[in-house]
Protein backbone atom coordinates (compact mmCIF):
# COMPACT_ATOMS: atom_id res chain seq x y z
CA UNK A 1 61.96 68.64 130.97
CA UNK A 2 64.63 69.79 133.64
CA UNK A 3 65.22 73.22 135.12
CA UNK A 4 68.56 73.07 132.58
CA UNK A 5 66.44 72.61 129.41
CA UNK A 6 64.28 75.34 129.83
CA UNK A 7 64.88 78.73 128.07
CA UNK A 8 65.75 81.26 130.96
CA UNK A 9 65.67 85.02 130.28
CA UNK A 10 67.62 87.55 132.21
CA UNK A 11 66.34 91.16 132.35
CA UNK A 12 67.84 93.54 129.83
CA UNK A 13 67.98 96.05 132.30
CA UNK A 14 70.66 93.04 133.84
CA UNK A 15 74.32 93.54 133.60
CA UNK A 16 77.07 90.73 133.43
CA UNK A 17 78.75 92.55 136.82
CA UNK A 18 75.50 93.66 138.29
CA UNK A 19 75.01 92.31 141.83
CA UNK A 20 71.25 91.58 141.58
CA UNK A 21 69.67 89.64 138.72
CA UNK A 22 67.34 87.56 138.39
CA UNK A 23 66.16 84.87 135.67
CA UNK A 24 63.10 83.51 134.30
CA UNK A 25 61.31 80.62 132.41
CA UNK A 26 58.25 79.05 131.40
CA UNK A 27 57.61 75.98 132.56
CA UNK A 28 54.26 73.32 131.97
CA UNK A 29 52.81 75.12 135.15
CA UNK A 30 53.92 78.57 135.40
CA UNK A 31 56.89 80.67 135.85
CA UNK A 32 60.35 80.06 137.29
CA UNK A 33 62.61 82.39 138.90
CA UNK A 34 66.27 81.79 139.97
CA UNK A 35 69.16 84.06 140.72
CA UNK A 36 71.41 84.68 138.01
CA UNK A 37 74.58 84.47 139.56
CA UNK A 38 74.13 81.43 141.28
CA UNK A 39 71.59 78.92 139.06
CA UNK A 40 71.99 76.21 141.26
CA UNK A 41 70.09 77.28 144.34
CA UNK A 42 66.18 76.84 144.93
CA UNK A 43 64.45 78.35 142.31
CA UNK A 44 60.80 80.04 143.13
CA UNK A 45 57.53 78.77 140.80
CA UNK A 46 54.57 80.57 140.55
CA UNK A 47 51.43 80.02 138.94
CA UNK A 48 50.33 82.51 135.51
CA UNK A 49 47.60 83.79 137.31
CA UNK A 50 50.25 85.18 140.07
CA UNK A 51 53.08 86.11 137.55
CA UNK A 52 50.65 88.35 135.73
CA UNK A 53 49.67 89.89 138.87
CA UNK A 54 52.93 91.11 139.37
CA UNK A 55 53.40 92.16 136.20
CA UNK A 56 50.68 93.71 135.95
CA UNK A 57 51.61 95.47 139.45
CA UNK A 58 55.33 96.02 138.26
CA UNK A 59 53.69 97.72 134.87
CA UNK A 60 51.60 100.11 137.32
CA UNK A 61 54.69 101.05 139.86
CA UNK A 62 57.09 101.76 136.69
CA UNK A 63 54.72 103.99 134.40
CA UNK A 64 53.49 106.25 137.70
CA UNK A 65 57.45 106.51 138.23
CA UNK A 66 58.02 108.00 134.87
CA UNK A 67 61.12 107.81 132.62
CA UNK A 68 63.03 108.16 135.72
CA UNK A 69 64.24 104.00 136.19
CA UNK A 70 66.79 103.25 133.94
C-alpha cells in the first residue's frame, strides 16, 4: 500500500483556509502524519504505543483546559 492509498483524516477542528493542519492515517505499523497543505513532503510515523501516548496526553491537556479551545 502507498502513502496515496491510505485513508488520511484531517482534524475537524481543521479549516480549508486554516494555516496549520495536519493529517493522519493508519498504516500496517502505526500512524502517519503529514501536513495538509502540502502532502508531498516527509511525512512523520510513529508507532501505536507512541500515538496513544499523545493522545492520551492531548486528552489530559484539553479536559484540564475546559470548554475554552474551540
Amino acid at each position: 500500500m502507498t502513502y496515496d492509498e491510505l485513508s488520511w483524516c484531517k482534524s475537524s477542528y481543521s479549516t480549508a483556509d486554516g494555516p496549520d493542519c495536519v493529517e493522519v492515517a493508519v498504516g500496517r505499523d502505526g500512524v502517519l502524519i503529514r501536513d495538509s497543505k502540502d502532502i508531498h513532503r516527509a511525512r512523520i510515523a510513529v508507532g501505536p504505543e507512541a500515538w496513544a501516548a499523545f493522545l492520551g496526553a492531548v486528552t489530559v491537556l484539553v479536559d484540564g483546559m475546559g470548554a475554552g479551545i474551540r
